[in-house]
C-alpha atoms as a PDB file:
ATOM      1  CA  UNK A   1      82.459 118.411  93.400  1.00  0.00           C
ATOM      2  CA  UNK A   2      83.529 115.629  96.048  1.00  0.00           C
ATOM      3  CA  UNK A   3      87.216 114.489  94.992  1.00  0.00           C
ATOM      4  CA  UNK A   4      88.187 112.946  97.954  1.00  0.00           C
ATOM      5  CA  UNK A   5      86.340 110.687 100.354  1.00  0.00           C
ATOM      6  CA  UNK A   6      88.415 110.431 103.952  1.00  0.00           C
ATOM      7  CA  UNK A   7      87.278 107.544 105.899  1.00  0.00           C
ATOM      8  CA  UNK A   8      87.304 106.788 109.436  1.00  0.00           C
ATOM      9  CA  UNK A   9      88.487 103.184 110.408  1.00  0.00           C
ATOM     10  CA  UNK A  10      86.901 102.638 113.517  1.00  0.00           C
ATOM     11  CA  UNK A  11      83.013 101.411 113.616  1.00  0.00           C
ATOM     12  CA  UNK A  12      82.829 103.304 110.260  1.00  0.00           C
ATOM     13  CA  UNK A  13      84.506 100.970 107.800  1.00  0.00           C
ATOM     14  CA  UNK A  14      84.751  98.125 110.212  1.00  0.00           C
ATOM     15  CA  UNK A  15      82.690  97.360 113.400  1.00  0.00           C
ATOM     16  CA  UNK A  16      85.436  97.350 116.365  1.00  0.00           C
ATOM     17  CA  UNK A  17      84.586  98.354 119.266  1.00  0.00           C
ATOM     18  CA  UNK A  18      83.258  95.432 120.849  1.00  0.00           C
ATOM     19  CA  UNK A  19      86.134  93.755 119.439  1.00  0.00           C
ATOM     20  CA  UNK A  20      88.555  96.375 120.694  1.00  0.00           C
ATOM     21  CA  UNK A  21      87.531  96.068 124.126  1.00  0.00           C
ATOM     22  CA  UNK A  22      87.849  92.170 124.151  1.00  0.00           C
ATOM     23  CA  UNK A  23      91.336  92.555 122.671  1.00  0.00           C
ATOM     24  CA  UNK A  24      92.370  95.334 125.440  1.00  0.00           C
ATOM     25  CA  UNK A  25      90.885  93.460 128.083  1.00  0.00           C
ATOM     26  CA  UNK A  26      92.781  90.448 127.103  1.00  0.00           C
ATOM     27  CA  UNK A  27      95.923  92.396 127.671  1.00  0.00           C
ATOM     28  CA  UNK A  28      94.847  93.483 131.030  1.00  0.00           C
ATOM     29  CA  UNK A  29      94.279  90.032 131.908  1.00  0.00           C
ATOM     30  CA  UNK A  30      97.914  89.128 131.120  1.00  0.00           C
ATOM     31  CA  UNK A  31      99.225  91.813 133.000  1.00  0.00           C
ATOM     32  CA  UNK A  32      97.187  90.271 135.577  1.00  0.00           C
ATOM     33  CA  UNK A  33      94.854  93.196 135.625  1.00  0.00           C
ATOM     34  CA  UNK A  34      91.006  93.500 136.266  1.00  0.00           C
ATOM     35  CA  UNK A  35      88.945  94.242 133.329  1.00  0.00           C
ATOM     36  CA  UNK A  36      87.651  97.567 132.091  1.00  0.00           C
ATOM     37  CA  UNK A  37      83.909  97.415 132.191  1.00  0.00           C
ATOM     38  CA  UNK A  38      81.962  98.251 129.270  1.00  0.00           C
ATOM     39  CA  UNK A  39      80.693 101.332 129.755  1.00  0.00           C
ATOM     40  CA  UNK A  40      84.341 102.971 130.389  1.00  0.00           C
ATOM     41  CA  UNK A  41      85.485 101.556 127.077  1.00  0.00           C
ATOM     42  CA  UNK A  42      82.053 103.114 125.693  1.00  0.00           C
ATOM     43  CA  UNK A  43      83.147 106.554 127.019  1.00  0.00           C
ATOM     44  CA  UNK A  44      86.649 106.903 126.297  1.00  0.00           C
ATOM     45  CA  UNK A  45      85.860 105.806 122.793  1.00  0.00           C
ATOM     46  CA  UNK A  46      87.340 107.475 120.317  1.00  0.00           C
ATOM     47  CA  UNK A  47      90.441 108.161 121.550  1.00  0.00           C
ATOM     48  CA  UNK A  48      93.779 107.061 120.957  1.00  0.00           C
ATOM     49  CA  UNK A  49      94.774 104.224 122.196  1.00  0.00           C
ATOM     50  CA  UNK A  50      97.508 104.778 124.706  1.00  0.00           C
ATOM     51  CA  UNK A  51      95.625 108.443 125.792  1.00  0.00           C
ATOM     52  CA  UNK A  52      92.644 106.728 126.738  1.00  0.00           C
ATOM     53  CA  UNK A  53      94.122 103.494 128.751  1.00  0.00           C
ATOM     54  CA  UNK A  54      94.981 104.930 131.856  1.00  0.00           C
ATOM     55  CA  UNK A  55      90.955 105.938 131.972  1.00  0.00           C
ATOM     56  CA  UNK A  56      90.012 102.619 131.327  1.00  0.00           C
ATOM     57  CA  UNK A  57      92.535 100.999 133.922  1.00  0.00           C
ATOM     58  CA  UNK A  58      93.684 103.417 136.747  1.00  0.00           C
ATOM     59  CA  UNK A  59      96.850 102.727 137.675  1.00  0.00           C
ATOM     60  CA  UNK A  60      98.170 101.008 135.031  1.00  0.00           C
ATOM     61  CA  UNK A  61     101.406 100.287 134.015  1.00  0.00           C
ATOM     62  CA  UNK A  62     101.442 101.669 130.624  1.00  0.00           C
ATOM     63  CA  UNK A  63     104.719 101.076 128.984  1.00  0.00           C
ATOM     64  CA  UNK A  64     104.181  97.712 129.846  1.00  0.00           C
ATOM     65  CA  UNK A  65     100.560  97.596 128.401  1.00  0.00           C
ATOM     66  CA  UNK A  66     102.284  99.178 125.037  1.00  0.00           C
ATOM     67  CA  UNK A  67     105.021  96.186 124.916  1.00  0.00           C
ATOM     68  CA  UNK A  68     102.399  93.812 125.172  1.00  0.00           C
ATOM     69  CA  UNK A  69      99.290  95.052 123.104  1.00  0.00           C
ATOM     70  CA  UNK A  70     101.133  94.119 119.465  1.00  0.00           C
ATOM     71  CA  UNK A  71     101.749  90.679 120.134  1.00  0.00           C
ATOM     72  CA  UNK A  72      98.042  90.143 120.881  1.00  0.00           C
ATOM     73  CA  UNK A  73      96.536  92.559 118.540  1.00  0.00           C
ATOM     74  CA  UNK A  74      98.447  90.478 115.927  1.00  0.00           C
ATOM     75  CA  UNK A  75      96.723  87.696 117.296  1.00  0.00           C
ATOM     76  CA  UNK A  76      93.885  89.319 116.718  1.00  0.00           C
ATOM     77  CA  UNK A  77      94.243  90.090 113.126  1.00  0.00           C
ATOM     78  CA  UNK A  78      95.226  86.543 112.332  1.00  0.00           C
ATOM     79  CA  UNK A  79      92.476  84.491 114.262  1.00  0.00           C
ATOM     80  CA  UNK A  80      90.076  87.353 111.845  1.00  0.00           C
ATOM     81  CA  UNK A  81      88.499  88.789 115.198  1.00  0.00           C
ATOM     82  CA  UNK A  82      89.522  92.166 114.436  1.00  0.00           C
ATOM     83  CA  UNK A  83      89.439  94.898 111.470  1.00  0.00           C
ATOM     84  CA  UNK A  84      87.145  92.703 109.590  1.00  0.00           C
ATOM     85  CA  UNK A  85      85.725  94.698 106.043  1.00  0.00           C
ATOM     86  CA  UNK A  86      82.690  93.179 105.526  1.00  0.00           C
ATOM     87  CA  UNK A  87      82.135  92.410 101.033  1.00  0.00           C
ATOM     88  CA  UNK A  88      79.113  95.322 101.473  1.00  0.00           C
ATOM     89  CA  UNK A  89      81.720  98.152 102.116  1.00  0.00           C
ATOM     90  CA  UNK A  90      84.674  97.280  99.754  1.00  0.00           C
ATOM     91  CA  UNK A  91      81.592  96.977  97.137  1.00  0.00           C
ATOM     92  CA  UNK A  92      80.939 100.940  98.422  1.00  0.00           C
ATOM     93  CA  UNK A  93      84.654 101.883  98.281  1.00  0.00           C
ATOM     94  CA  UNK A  94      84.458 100.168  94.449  1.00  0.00           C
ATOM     95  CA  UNK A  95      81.374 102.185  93.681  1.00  0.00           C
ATOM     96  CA  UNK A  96      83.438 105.608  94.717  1.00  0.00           C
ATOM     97  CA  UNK A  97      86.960 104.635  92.974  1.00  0.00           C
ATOM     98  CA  UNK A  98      84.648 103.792  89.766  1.00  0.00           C
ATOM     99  CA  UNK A  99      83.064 107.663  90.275  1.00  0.00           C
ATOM    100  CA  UNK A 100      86.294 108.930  90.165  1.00  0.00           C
ATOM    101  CA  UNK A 101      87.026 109.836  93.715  1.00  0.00           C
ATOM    102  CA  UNK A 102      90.083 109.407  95.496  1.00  0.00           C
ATOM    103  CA  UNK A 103      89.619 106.906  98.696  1.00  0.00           C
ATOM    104  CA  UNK A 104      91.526 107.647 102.236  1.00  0.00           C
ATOM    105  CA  UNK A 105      91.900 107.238 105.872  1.00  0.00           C
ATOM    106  CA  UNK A 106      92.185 108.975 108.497  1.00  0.00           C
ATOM    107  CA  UNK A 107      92.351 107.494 111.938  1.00  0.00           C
ATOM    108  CA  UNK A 108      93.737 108.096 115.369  1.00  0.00           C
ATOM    109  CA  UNK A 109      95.355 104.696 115.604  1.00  0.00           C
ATOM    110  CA  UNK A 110      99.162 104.271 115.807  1.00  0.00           C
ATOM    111  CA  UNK A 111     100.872 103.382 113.217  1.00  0.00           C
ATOM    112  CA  UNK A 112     101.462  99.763 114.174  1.00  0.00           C
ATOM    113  CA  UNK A 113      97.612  99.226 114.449  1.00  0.00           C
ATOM    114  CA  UNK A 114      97.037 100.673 111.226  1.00  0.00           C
ATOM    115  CA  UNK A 115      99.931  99.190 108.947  1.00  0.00           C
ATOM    116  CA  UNK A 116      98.289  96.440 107.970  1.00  0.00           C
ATOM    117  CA  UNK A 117      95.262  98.125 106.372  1.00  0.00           C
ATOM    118  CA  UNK A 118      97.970  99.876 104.287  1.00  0.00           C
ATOM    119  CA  UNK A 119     100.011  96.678 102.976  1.00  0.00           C
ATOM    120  CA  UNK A 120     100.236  95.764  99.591  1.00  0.00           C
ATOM    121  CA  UNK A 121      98.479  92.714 100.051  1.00  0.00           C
ATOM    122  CA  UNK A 122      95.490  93.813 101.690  1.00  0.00           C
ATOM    123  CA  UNK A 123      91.826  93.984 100.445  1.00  0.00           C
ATOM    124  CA  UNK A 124      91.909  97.734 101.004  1.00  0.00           C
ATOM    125  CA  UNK A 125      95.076  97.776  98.238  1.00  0.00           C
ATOM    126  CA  UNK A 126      93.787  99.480  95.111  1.00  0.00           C
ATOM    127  CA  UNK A 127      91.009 100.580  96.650  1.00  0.00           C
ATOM    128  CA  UNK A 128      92.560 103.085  99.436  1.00  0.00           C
ATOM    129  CA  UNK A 129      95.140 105.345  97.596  1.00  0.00           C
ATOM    130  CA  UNK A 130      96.898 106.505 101.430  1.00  0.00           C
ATOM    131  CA  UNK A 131      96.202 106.545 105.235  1.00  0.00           C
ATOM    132  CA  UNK A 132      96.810 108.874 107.607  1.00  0.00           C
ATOM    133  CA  UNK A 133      97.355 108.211 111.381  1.00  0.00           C
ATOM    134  CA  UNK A 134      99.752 108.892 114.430  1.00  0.00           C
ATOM    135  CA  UNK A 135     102.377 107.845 112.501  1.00  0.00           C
ATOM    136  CA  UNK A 136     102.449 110.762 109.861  1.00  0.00           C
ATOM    137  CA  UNK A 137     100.101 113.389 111.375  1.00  0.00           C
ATOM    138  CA  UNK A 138     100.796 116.029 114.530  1.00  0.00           C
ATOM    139  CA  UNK A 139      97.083 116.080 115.131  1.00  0.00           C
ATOM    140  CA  UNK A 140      94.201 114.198 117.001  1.00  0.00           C
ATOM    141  CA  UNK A 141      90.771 114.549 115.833  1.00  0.00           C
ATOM    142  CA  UNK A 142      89.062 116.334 117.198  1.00  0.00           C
ATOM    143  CA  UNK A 143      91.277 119.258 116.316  1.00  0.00           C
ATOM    144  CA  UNK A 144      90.694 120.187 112.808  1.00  0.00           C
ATOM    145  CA  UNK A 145      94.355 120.312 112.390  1.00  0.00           C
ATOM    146  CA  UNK A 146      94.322 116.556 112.056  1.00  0.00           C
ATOM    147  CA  UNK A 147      93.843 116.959 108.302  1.00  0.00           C
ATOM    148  CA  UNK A 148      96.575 119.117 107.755  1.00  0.00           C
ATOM    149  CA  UNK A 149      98.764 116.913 106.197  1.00  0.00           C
ATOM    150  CA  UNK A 150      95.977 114.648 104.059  1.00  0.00           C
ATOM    151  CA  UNK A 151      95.587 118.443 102.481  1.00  0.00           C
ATOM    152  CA  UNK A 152      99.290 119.367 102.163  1.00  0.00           C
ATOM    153  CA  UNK A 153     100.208 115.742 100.401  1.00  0.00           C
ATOM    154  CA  UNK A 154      97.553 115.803  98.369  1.00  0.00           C
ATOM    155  CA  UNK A 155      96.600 119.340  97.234  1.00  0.00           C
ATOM    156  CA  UNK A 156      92.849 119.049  97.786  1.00  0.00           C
ATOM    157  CA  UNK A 157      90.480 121.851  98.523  1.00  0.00           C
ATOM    158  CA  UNK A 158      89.017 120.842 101.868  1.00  0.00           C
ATOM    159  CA  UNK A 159      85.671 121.977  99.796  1.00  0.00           C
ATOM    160  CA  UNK A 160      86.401 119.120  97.662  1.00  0.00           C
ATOM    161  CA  UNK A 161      86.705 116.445 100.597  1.00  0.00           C
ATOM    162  CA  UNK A 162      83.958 114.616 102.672  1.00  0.00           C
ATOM    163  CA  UNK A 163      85.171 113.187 106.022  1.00  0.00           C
ATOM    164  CA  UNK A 164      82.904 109.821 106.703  1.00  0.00           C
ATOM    165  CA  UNK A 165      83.151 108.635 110.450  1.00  0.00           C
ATOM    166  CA  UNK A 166      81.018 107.552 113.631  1.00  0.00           C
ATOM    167  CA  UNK A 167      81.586 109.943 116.343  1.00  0.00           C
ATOM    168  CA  UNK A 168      80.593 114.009 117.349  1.00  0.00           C
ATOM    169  CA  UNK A 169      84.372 114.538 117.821  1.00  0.00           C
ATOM    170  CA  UNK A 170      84.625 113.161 113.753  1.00  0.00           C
ATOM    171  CA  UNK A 171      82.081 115.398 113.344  1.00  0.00           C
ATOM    172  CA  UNK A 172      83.928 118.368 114.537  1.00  0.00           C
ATOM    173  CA  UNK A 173      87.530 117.838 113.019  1.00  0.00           C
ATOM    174  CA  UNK A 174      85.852 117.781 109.976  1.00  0.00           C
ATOM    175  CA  UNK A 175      83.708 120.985 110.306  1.00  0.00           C
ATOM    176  CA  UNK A 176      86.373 122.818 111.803  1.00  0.00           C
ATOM    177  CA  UNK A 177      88.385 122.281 108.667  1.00  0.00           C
ATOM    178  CA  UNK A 178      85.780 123.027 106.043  1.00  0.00           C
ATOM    179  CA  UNK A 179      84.829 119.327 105.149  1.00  0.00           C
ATOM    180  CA  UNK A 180      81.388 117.889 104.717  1.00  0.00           C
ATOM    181  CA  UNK A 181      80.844 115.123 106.959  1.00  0.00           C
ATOM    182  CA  UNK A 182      78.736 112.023 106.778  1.00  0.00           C
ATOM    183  CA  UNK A 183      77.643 110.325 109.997  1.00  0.00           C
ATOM    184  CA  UNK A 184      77.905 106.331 109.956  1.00  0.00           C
ATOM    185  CA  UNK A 185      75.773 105.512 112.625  1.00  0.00           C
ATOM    186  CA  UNK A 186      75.959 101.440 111.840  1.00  0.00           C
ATOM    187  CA  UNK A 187      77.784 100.662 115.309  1.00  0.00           C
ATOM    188  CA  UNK A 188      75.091 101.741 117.350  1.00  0.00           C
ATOM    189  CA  UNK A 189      77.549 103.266 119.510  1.00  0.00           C
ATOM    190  CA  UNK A 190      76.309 107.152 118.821  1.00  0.00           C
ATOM    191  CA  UNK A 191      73.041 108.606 118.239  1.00  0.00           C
ATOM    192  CA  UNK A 192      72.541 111.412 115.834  1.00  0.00           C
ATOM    193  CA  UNK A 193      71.096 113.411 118.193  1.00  0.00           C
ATOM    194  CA  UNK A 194      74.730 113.692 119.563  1.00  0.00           C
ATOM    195  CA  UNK A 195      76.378 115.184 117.428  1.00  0.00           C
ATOM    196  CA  UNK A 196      76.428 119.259 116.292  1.00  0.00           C
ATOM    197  CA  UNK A 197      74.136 119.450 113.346  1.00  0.00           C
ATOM    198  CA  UNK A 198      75.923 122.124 112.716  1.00  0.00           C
ATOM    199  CA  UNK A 199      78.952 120.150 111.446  1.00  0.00           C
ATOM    200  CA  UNK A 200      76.571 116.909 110.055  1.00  0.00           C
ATOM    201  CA  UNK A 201      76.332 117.284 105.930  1.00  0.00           C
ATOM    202  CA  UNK A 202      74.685 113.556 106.003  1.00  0.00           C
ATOM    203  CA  UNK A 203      74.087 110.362 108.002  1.00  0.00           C
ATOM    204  CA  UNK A 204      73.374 107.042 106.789  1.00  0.00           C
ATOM    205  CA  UNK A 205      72.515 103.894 108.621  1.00  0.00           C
ATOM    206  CA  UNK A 206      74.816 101.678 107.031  1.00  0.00           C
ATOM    207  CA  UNK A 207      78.522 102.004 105.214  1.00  0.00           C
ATOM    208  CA  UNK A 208      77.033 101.572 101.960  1.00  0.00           C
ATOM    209  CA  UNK A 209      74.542 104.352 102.432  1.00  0.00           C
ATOM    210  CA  UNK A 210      77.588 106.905 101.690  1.00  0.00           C
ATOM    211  CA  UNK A 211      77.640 106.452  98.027  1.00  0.00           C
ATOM    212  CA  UNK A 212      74.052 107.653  97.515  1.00  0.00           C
ATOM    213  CA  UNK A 213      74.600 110.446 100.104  1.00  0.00           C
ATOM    214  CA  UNK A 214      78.425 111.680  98.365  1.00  0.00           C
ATOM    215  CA  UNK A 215      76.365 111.360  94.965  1.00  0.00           C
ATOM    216  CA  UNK A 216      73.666 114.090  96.372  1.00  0.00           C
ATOM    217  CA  UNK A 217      76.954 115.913  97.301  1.00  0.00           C
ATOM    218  CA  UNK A 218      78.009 116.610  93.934  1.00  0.00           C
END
Protein backbone atom coordinates (compact mmCIF):
# COMPACT_ATOMS: atom_id res chain seq x y z
CA UNK A 1 0.00 0.00 0.00
CA UNK A 2 1.07 3.73 -0.90
CA UNK A 3 1.53 5.60 2.61
CA UNK A 4 3.39 8.34 1.54
CA UNK A 5 3.13 10.53 -1.53
CA UNK A 6 6.62 12.76 -1.99
CA UNK A 7 6.06 15.58 -4.26
CA UNK A 8 8.27 17.51 -6.38
CA UNK A 9 7.78 21.40 -6.26
CA UNK A 10 8.99 22.45 -9.41
CA UNK A 11 6.58 22.22 -12.69
CA UNK A 12 4.99 19.30 -10.73
CA UNK A 13 2.87 21.02 -8.10
CA UNK A 14 3.35 24.44 -9.53
CA UNK A 15 4.28 25.55 -13.12
CA UNK A 16 7.76 27.56 -12.65
CA UNK A 17 9.94 27.44 -14.97
CA UNK A 18 9.01 30.09 -17.18
CA UNK A 19 8.56 32.03 -14.16
CA UNK A 20 11.92 31.03 -12.76
CA UNK A 21 13.77 32.18 -15.62
CA UNK A 22 12.03 35.68 -15.67
CA UNK A 23 12.83 36.01 -11.96
CA UNK A 24 16.70 34.94 -12.55
CA UNK A 25 16.98 37.01 -15.43
CA UNK A 26 15.71 39.92 -13.55
CA UNK A 27 18.59 39.51 -11.21
CA UNK A 28 21.04 39.41 -13.97
CA UNK A 29 19.71 42.53 -15.20
CA UNK A 30 20.45 44.27 -11.88
CA UNK A 31 23.77 43.06 -11.72
CA UNK A 32 23.89 44.63 -15.00
CA UNK A 33 24.24 41.31 -16.69
CA UNK A 34 22.99 39.96 -20.14
CA UNK A 35 20.23 37.56 -20.02
CA UNK A 36 20.33 33.78 -20.09
CA UNK A 37 18.52 32.67 -23.18
CA UNK A 38 15.87 30.23 -22.97
CA UNK A 39 17.12 27.30 -24.05
CA UNK A 40 20.15 27.35 -21.36
CA UNK A 41 17.61 27.78 -18.60
CA UNK A 42 15.71 24.75 -20.43
CA UNK A 43 18.89 22.62 -20.08
CA UNK A 44 20.23 23.25 -16.80
CA UNK A 45 16.77 22.67 -15.46
CA UNK A 46 16.51 20.84 -12.69
CA UNK A 47 19.24 21.75 -10.87
CA UNK A 48 19.88 23.63 -7.91
CA UNK A 49 19.87 26.88 -8.05
CA UNK A 50 23.28 28.24 -7.28
CA UNK A 51 24.96 24.80 -9.16
CA UNK A 52 23.36 25.61 -12.25
CA UNK A 53 23.95 29.65 -12.48
CA UNK A 54 27.32 29.81 -13.50
CA UNK A 55 25.95 27.60 -16.74
CA UNK A 56 23.40 29.93 -17.37
CA UNK A 57 25.71 33.13 -16.98
CA UNK A 58 29.50 32.44 -17.53
CA UNK A 59 31.36 34.45 -15.58
CA UNK A 60 29.24 35.45 -13.09
CA UNK A 61 29.72 36.81 -9.94
CA UNK A 62 27.95 34.41 -7.81
CA UNK A 63 28.06 35.45 -4.25
CA UNK A 64 26.77 38.50 -5.44
CA UNK A 65 23.92 36.84 -7.52
CA UNK A 66 23.09 34.85 -4.04
CA UNK A 67 22.86 38.34 -1.98
CA UNK A 68 20.61 39.60 -4.42
CA UNK A 69 18.21 36.71 -5.62
CA UNK A 70 16.01 36.85 -2.06
CA UNK A 71 15.11 40.28 -2.22
CA UNK A 72 13.59 39.75 -5.68
CA UNK A 73 12.35 36.30 -5.34
CA UNK A 74 10.36 37.82 -2.42
CA UNK A 75 9.15 40.14 -4.82
CA UNK A 76 8.16 37.55 -6.65
CA UNK A 77 6.11 35.71 -4.19
CA UNK A 78 4.27 38.84 -3.19
CA UNK A 79 3.33 40.38 -6.69
CA UNK A 80 1.82 36.20 -7.00
CA UNK A 81 4.19 35.62 -10.13
CA UNK A 82 5.79 32.76 -8.61
CA UNK A 83 4.94 29.30 -6.73
CA UNK A 84 1.39 29.74 -7.64
CA UNK A 85 -0.89 26.25 -6.55
CA UNK A 86 -3.47 26.35 -8.80
CA UNK A 87 -7.38 25.21 -6.67
CA UNK A 88 -7.09 21.81 -9.15
CA UNK A 89 -3.98 20.47 -7.21
CA UNK A 90 -4.69 21.39 -3.51
CA UNK A 91 -8.22 19.66 -4.48
CA UNK A 92 -5.66 16.46 -5.47
CA UNK A 93 -3.51 16.86 -2.32
CA UNK A 94 -7.22 16.90 -0.35
CA UNK A 95 -8.28 13.82 -2.24
CA UNK A 96 -4.85 11.92 -0.93
CA UNK A 97 -4.89 13.35 2.86
CA UNK A 98 -8.75 12.14 2.82
CA UNK A 99 -7.24 8.42 1.53
CA UNK A 100 -5.14 8.38 4.29
CA UNK A 101 -1.77 9.12 2.86
CA UNK A 102 0.79 11.18 4.25
CA UNK A 103 1.66 14.34 1.81
CA UNK A 104 5.51 15.62 1.32
CA UNK A 105 8.13 17.41 -0.55
CA UNK A 106 11.02 16.94 -1.73
CA UNK A 107 12.87 19.52 -3.73
CA UNK A 108 16.32 20.71 -4.58
CA UNK A 109 15.61 24.30 -3.67
CA UNK A 110 17.38 26.04 -0.75
CA UNK A 111 15.90 26.47 2.08
CA UNK A 112 15.10 30.16 1.73
CA UNK A 113 13.18 29.40 -1.58
CA UNK A 114 11.27 26.79 -0.04
CA UNK A 115 10.29 28.25 3.52
CA UNK A 116 7.44 29.73 2.57
CA UNK A 117 5.64 26.65 1.20
CA UNK A 118 6.30 25.31 4.73
CA UNK A 119 4.77 28.31 6.91
CA UNK A 120 1.98 27.97 9.01
CA UNK A 121 -0.04 30.18 7.10
CA UNK A 122 0.25 28.79 3.81
CA UNK A 123 -2.35 26.94 1.60
CA UNK A 124 -0.06 23.92 1.62
CA UNK A 125 -0.51 23.97 5.80
CA UNK A 126 -2.57 20.93 6.72
CA UNK A 127 -2.26 19.57 3.66
CA UNK A 128 1.74 18.93 3.46
CA UNK A 129 2.77 17.19 6.79
CA UNK A 130 6.96 18.16 6.04
CA UNK A 131 9.41 19.26 3.24
CA UNK A 132 12.56 18.29 2.51
CA UNK A 133 15.24 20.41 0.68
CA UNK A 134 18.94 21.74 0.87
CA UNK A 135 18.30 22.85 4.05
CA UNK A 136 17.85 19.39 5.87
CA UNK A 137 19.10 16.85 3.28
CA UNK A 138 23.02 15.93 2.18
CA UNK A 139 21.68 14.84 -1.16
CA UNK A 140 20.72 16.16 -4.72
CA UNK A 141 18.39 14.26 -6.77
CA UNK A 142 19.43 12.62 -8.82
CA UNK A 143 21.29 10.52 -6.30
CA UNK A 144 18.92 8.25 -4.64
CA UNK A 145 20.45 9.24 -1.43
CA UNK A 146 18.35 12.37 -1.54
CA UNK A 147 15.60 10.51 0.31
CA UNK A 148 17.58 9.37 2.99
CA UNK A 149 16.43 11.47 5.51
CA UNK A 150 12.42 11.72 4.35
CA UNK A 151 12.95 7.72 5.24
CA UNK A 152 14.96 8.07 8.48
CA UNK A 153 12.35 10.90 9.99
CA UNK A 154 9.62 9.21 9.05
CA UNK A 155 10.07 5.41 9.21
CA UNK A 156 8.52 4.57 5.84
CA UNK A 157 9.28 1.60 3.71
CA UNK A 158 10.50 3.17 0.49
CA UNK A 159 7.94 0.30 -0.91
CA UNK A 160 5.34 2.26 0.72
CA UNK A 161 6.31 5.75 -0.95
CA UNK A 162 5.59 7.14 -4.52
CA UNK A 163 7.90 10.00 -5.62
CA UNK A 164 5.65 12.39 -8.09
CA UNK A 165 7.90 14.85 -10.18
CA UNK A 166 8.64 16.21 -13.85
CA UNK A 167 12.06 15.30 -14.81
CA UNK A 168 14.30 11.79 -15.90
CA UNK A 169 16.73 12.80 -13.09
CA UNK A 170 13.23 12.62 -10.60
CA UNK A 171 12.80 9.66 -12.25
CA UNK A 172 16.01 8.14 -11.24
CA UNK A 173 16.39 9.28 -7.48
CA UNK A 174 13.35 7.67 -7.05
CA UNK A 175 14.12 4.27 -8.74
CA UNK A 176 17.40 4.13 -7.33
CA UNK A 177 15.83 4.15 -3.91
CA UNK A 178 13.04 1.67 -4.41
CA UNK A 179 10.11 4.24 -4.93
CA UNK A 180 7.43 4.16 -7.55
CA UNK A 181 7.44 7.18 -9.51
CA UNK A 182 4.76 9.08 -11.33
CA UNK A 183 5.74 11.34 -14.23
CA UNK A 184 3.87 14.88 -14.29
CA UNK A 185 4.38 15.83 -17.64
CA UNK A 186 1.90 19.14 -17.33
CA UNK A 187 4.92 21.69 -17.95
CA UNK A 188 5.62 20.57 -21.24
CA UNK A 189 9.12 20.86 -20.42
CA UNK A 190 9.93 16.81 -20.72
CA UNK A 191 8.64 14.22 -22.91
CA UNK A 192 8.03 10.75 -21.69
CA UNK A 193 10.02 9.37 -24.09
CA UNK A 194 12.91 10.86 -21.95
CA UNK A 195 12.89 9.36 -19.26
CA UNK A 196 14.09 5.43 -18.25
CA UNK A 197 10.94 3.42 -18.35
CA UNK A 198 12.66 1.49 -16.34
CA UNK A 199 12.24 3.78 -13.30
CA UNK A 200 8.49 5.28 -14.64
CA UNK A 201 5.57 3.39 -12.38
CA UNK A 202 3.00 6.09 -14.03
CA UNK A 203 2.59 9.38 -15.92
CA UNK A 204 -0.26 11.58 -16.03
CA UNK A 205 -0.90 14.68 -18.03
CA UNK A 206 -2.02 16.82 -15.40
CA UNK A 207 -1.39 17.15 -11.33
CA UNK A 208 -4.68 15.84 -10.65
CA UNK A 209 -4.18 12.75 -12.73
CA UNK A 210 -1.99 11.31 -9.65
CA UNK A 211 -4.84 10.40 -7.49
CA UNK A 212 -6.36 7.95 -9.99
CA UNK A 213 -2.85 6.64 -10.86
CA UNK A 214 -1.65 6.25 -6.67
CA UNK A 215 -5.27 4.60 -6.35
CA UNK A 216 -4.22 1.82 -9.15
CA UNK A 217 -1.06 1.69 -6.91
CA UNK A 218 -2.65 0.23 -4.03
Amino acid sequence: MIRAVIVDVDDTLCLTEAASFDLENDVLARMGRPAMTRTVHLKTWGEALLDAMPQRSPGLDLARFAALFPGVHQEYLADGRLDVIPPENLDALDELVAAGRTVLLLTSRAEAEVEHLLAPDHVLAGRVSAGYHQGNTRFRKPDPRAFDELLAETGFHPGECVYVGDSPGDAVAAGGAGMSFIACLQSGVRRLDEFDPGYVTAAVDAFPGIVAAIDRLG
